[in-house]
Protein backbone atom coordinates (compact mmCIF):
# COMPACT_ATOMS: atom_id res chain seq x y z
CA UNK A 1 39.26 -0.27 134.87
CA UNK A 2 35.86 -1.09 136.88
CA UNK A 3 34.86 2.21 138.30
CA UNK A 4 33.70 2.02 142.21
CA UNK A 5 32.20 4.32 145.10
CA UNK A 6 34.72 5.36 148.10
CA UNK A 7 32.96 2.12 150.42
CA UNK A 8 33.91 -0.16 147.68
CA UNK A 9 37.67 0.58 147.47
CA UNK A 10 37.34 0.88 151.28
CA UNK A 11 36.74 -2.10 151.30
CA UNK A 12 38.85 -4.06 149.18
CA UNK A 13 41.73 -1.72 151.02
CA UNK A 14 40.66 -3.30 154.32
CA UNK A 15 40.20 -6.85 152.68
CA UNK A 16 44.03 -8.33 153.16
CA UNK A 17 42.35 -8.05 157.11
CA UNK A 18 38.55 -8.76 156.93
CA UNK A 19 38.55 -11.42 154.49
CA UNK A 20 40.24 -15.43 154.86
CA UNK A 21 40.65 -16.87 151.66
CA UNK A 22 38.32 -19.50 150.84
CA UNK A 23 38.18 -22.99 152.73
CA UNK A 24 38.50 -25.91 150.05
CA UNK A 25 37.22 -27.91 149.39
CA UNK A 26 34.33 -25.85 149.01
CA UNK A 27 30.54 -26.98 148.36
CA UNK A 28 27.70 -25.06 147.03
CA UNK A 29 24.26 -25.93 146.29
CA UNK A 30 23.74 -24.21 142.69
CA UNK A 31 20.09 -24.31 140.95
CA UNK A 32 19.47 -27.54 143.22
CA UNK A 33 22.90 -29.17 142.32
CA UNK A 34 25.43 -29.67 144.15
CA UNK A 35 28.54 -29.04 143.34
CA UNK A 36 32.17 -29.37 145.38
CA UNK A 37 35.54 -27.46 144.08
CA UNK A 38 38.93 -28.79 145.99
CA UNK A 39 40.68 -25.61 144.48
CA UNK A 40 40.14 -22.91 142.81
CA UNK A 41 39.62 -23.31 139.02
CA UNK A 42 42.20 -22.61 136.57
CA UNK A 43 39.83 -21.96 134.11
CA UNK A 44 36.26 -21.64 132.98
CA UNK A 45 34.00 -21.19 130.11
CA UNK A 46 31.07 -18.51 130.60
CA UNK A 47 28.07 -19.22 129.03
CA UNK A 48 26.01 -15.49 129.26
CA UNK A 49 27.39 -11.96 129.04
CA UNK A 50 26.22 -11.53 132.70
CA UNK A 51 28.61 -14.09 134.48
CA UNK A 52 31.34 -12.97 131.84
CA UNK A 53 31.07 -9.35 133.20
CA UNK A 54 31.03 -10.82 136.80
CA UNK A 55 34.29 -12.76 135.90
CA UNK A 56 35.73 -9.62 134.43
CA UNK A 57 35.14 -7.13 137.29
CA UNK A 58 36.09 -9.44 139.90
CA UNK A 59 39.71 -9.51 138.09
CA UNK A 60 39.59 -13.11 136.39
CA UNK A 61 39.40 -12.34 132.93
CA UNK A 62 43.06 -14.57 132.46
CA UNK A 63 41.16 -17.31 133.59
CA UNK A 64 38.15 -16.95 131.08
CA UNK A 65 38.61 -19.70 128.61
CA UNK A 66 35.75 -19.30 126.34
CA UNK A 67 32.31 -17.03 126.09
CA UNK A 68 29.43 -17.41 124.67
CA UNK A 69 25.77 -15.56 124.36
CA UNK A 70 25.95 -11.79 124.09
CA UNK A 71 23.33 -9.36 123.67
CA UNK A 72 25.00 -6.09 124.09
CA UNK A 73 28.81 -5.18 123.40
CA UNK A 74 30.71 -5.66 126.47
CA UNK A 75 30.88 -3.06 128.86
CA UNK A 76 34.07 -0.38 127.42
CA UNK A 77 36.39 -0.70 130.47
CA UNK A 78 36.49 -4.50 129.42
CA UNK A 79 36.82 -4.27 125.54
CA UNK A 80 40.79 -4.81 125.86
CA UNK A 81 40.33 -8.04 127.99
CA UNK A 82 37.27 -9.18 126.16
CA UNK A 83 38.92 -8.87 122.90
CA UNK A 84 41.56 -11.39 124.09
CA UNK A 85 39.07 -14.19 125.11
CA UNK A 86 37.30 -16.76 122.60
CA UNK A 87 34.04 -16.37 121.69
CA UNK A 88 32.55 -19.88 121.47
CA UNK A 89 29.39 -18.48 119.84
CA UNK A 90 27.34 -15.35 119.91
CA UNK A 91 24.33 -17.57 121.17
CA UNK A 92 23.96 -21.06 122.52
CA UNK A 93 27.69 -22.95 121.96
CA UNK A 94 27.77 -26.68 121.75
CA UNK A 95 28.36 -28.54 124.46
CA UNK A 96 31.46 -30.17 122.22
CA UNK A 97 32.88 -26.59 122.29
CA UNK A 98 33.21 -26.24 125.63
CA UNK A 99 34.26 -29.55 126.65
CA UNK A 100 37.37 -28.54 123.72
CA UNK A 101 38.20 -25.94 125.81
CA UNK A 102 38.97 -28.29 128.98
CA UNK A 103 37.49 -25.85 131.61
CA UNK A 104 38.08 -26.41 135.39
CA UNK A 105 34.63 -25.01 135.56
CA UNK A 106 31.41 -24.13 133.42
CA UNK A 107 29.27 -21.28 134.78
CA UNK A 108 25.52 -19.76 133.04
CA UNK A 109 23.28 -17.13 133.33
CA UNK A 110 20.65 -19.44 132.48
CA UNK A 111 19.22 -22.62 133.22
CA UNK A 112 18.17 -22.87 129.95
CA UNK A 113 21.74 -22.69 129.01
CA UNK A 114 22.58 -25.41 131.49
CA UNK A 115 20.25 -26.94 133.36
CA UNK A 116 17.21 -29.82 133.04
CA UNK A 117 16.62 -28.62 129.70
CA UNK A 118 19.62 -27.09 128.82
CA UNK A 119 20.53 -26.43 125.11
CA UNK A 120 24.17 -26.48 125.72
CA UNK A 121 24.52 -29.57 128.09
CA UNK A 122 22.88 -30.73 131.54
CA UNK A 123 24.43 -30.43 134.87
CA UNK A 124 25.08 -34.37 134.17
CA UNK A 125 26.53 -34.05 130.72
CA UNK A 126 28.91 -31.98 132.58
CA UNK A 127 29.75 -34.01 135.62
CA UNK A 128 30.26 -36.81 133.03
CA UNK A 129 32.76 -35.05 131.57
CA UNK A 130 34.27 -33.93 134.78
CA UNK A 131 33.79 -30.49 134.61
CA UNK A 132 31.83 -28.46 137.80
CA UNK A 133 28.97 -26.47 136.63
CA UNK A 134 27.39 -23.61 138.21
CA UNK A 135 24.48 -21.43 137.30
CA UNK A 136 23.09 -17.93 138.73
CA UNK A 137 21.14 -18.05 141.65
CA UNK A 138 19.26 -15.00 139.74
CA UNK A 139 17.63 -17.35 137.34
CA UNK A 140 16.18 -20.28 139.54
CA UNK A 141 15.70 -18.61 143.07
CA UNK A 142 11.72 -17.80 143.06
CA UNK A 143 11.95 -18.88 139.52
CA UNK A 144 9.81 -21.58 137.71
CA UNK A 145 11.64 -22.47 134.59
CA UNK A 146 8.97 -25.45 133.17
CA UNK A 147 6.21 -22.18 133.00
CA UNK A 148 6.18 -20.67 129.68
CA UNK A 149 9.59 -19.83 127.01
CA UNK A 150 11.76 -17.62 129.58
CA UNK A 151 10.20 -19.41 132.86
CA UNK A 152 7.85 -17.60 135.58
CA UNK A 153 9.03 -15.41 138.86
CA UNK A 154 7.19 -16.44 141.40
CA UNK A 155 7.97 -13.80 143.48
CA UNK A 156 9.50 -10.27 142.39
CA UNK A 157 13.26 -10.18 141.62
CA UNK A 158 15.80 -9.14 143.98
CA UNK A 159 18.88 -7.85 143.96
CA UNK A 160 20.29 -10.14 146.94
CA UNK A 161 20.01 -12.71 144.47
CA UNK A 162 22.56 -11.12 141.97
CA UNK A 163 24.69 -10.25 144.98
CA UNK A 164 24.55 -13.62 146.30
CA UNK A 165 25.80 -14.88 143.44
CA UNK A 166 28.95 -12.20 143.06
CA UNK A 167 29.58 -13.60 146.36
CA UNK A 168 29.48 -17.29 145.48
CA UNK A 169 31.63 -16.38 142.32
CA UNK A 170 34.12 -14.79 144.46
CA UNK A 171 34.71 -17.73 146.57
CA UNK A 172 35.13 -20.33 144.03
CA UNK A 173 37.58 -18.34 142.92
CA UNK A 174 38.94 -17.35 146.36
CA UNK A 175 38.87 -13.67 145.80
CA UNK A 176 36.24 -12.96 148.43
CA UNK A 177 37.29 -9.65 149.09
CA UNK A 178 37.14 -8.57 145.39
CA UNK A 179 33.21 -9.63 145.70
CA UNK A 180 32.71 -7.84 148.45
CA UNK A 181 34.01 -5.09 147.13
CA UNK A 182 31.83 -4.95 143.91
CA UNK A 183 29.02 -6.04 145.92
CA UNK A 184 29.83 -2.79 148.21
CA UNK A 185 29.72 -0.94 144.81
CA UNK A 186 26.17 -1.99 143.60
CA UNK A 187 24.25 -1.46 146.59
CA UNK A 188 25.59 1.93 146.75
CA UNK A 189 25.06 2.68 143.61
CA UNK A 190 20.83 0.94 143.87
CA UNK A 191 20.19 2.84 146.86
CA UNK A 192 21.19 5.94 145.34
CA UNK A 193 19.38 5.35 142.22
CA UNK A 194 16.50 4.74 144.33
CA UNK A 195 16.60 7.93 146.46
CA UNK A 196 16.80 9.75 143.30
CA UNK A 197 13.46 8.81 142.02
CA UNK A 198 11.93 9.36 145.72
CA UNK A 199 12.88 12.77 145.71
CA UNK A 200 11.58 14.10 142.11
CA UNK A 201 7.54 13.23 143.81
CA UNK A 202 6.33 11.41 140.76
CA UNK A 203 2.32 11.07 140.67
CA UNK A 204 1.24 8.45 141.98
CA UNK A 205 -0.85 6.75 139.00
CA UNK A 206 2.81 6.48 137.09
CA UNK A 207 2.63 3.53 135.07
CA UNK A 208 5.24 1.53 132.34
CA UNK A 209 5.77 -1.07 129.92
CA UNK A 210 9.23 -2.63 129.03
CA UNK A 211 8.99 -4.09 125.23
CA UNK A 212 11.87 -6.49 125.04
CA UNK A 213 11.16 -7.50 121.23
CA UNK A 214 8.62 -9.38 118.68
CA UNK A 215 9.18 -12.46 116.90
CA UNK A 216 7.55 -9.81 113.82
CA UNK A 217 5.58 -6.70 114.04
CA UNK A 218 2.48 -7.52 113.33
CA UNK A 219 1.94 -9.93 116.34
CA UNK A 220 1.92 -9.77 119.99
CA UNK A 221 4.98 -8.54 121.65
CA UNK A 222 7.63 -9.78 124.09
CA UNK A 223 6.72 -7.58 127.70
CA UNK A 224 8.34 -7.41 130.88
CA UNK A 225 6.33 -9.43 133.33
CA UNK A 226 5.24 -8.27 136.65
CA UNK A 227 7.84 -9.80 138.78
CA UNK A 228 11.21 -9.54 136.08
CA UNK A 229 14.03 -7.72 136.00
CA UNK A 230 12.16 -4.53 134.96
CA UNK A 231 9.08 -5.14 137.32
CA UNK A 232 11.31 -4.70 140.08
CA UNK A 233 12.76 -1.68 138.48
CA UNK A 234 9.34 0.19 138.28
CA UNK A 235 8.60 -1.10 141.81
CA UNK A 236 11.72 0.41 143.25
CA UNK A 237 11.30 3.87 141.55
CA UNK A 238 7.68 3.87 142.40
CA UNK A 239 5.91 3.03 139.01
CA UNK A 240 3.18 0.47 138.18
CA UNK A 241 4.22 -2.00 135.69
CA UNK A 242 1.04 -2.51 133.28
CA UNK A 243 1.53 -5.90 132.72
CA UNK A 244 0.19 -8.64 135.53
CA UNK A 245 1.93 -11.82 134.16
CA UNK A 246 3.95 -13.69 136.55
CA UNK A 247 6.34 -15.09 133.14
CA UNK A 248 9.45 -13.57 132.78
CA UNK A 249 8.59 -12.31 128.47
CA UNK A 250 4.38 -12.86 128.04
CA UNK A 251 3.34 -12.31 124.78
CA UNK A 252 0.73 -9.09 125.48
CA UNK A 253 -1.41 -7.54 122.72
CA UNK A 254 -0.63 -3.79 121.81
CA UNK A 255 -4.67 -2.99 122.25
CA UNK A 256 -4.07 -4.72 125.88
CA UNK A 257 -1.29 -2.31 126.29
CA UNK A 258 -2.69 0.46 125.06
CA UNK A 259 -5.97 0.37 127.12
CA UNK A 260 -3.79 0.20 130.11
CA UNK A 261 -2.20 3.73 128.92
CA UNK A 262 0.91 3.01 130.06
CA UNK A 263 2.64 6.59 131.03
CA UNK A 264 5.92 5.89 129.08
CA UNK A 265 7.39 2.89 126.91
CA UNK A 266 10.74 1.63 127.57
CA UNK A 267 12.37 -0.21 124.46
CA UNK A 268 15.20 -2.74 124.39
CA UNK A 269 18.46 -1.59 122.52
CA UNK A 270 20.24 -4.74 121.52
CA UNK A 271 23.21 -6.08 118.80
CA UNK A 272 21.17 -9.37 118.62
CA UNK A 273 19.00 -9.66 115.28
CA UNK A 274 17.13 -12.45 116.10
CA UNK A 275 13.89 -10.82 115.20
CA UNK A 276 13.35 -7.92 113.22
CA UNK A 277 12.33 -5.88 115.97
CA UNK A 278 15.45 -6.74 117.95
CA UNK A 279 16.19 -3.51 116.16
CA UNK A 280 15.69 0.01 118.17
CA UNK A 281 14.67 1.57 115.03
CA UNK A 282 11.98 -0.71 114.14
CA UNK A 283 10.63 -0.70 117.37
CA UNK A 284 10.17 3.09 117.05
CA UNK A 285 9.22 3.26 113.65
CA UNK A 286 6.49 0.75 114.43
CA UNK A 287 4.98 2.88 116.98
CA UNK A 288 4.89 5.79 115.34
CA UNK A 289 3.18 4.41 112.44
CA UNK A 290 1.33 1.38 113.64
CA UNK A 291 -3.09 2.42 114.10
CA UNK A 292 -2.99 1.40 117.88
CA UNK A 293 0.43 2.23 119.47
CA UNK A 294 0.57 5.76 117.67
CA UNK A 295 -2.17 6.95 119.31
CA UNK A 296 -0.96 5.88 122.87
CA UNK A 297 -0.62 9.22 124.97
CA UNK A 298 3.45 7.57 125.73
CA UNK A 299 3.61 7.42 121.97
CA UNK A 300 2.35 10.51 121.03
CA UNK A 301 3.87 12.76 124.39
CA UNK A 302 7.28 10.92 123.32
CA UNK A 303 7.74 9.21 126.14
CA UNK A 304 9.31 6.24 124.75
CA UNK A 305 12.75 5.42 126.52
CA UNK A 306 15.77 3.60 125.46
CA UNK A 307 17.70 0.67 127.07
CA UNK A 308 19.92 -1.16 127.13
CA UNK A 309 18.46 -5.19 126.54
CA UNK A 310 20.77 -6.77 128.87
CA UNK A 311 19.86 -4.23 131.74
CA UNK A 312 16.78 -5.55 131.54
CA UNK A 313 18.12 -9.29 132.70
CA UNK A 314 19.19 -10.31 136.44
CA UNK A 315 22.67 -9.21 135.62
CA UNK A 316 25.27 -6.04 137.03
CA UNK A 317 23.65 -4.20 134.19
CA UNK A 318 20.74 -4.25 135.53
CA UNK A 319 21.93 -1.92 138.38
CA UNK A 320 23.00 0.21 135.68
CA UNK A 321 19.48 -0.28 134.06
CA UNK A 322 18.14 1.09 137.23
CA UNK A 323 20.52 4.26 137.55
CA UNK A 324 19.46 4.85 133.77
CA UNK A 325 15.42 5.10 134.49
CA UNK A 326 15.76 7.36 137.51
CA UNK A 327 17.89 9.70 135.28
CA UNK A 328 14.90 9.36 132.88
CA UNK A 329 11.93 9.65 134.69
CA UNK A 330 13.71 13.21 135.95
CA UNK A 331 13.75 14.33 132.78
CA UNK A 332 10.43 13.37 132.08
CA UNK A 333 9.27 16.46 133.86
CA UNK A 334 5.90 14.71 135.63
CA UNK A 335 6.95 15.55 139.23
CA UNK A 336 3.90 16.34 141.11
């Protein structure tokens, strides 16, 4: 059962009155494609654990045909409706697998999923085959997807872009007041977050790195650039992100990263085992022992911190990502 503030069920009790059910046919503009639904769809195939959570806490998981690309379990209030939807693959699925499932619609996380390039299909594959695609806002919006393996912000992320595309979701679907709702639920839920860090009066030289993984050890790992997911995290709660990069994962040296001296390390916790150090434990057994990191002050004051991978992507979690450094950074004890 998805958990929400008093103005979110506030909300969805007033929605019967402040919402009209969606106007088909409707059109939306998604990633620069256009696409046009007469109803809503009967069913769809999510391609990205983010857009399958959306699906879920906006109600529709009896209309989730098929998922695919997971990095952490699914959230617990969702494991019984989960369980009872098809997992087309664990990564990328082919684009044969989703056509088998005859979905009214096909929606990603990721352009690189679906899109010019897309490893699954592109948005003409699919309008070949009669099926509507749509793709996050979150991951084209101030986004360059030609720069570099996971693209290039060009601007820092926002959260309006992850609530604009709730919303969107919500009126394919014609549940517009359940968005609302859930979007109601977020903001509360960032501002608080937010207001949390402001009051513990961190110094202001407080500084971060977010270590997503390494395709091995012994080479350059995979940081949070300056305008990601986590960038905007630190910039919320009033910490410097170390890294300058404007791509979403740079490759950064660990002497780069430890002359910058970052104040703590966060690490990504993840089921995937695509690399060795997709692994939590590596990661900290690695900077414990490795001649550079272990002499870091974050390394040696134990500041490393634990999260959640997929909080650290434009998705719900990373709300939750956000909640989850404030609560860490006050138990850091560096208030001023």
């Amino acid at each position: 059962m998805l958990r929400m503030t008093a103005a979110a069920l506030a909300v969805l009790v007033a929605a019967p009155m402040a919402f009209a059910g969606t106007d088909y046919p409707l059109t939306l503009t998604s990633c620069g494609h256009e696409v046009t639904f007469d109803k809503a769809p009967e069913s769809v195939v999510s391609i990205g654990q983010s857009t399958t959570e959306i699906l879920y806490m906006l109600g529709l998981a009896d209309k989730v045909a098929g998922t695919a690309l997971w990095i952490n379990p699914v959230l617990p209030e969702f494991a019984g409706v989960d369980a009872k939807v098809q997992r087309l693959a664990d990564n990328a699925p082919s684009f044969e697998s989703v056509l088998a499932k005859r979905p009214g619609l096909a929606v990603a996380a990721y352009e690189w999923m679906i899109g010019p390039e897309g490893v699954v299909g592109t948005r003409e594959m699919f309008d070949d085959a009669g099926i509507p695609s749509w793709v996050m806002p979150t991951d084209c919006v101030g986004k360059n997807n030609s720069q570099g393996m996971d693209g290039a912000r060009t601007v820092l992320f926002d959260t309006a872009l992850l609530y604009q595309g709730i919303g969107e979701l919500a009126r394919i679907f014609d549940v517009a007041e359940r968005g609302e709702a859930l979007i109601a639920d977020l903001k509360a839920r960032e501002a608080a977050a937010i207001a949390q860090a402001q009051a513990l009066n961190l110094p202001d030289d407080l500084s971060g790195v977010f270590w997503y993984s390494s395709a091995d050890t012994q080479i350059d790992p995979y940081v949070a650039g300056v305008n990601a997911v986590p960038g905007w995290m630190l910039s919320k709660l009033g910490v410097r992100n170390v890294v300058t990069s404007d791509e979403e994962w740079p490759t950064v040296g660990w002497e780069t990263i430890a002359r910058a001296n970052p104040t703590f390390i966060v690490a990504a916790e993840m089921n995937r085992r695509r690399f060795p150090a997709d692994d939590i434990a590596v990661k900290r057994g690695f900077l414990s022992s490795d001649p550079v990191t272990s002499q870091m002050e974050a390394v040696k004051n134990d500041r490393i911190l634990t999260l959640e991978a997929h909080a650290m992507d434009p998705s719900i979690r990373a709300i939750y990502g956000l909640e989850s450094l404030s609560d860490a950074l006050a138990g850091l004890g560096l208030s001023r």
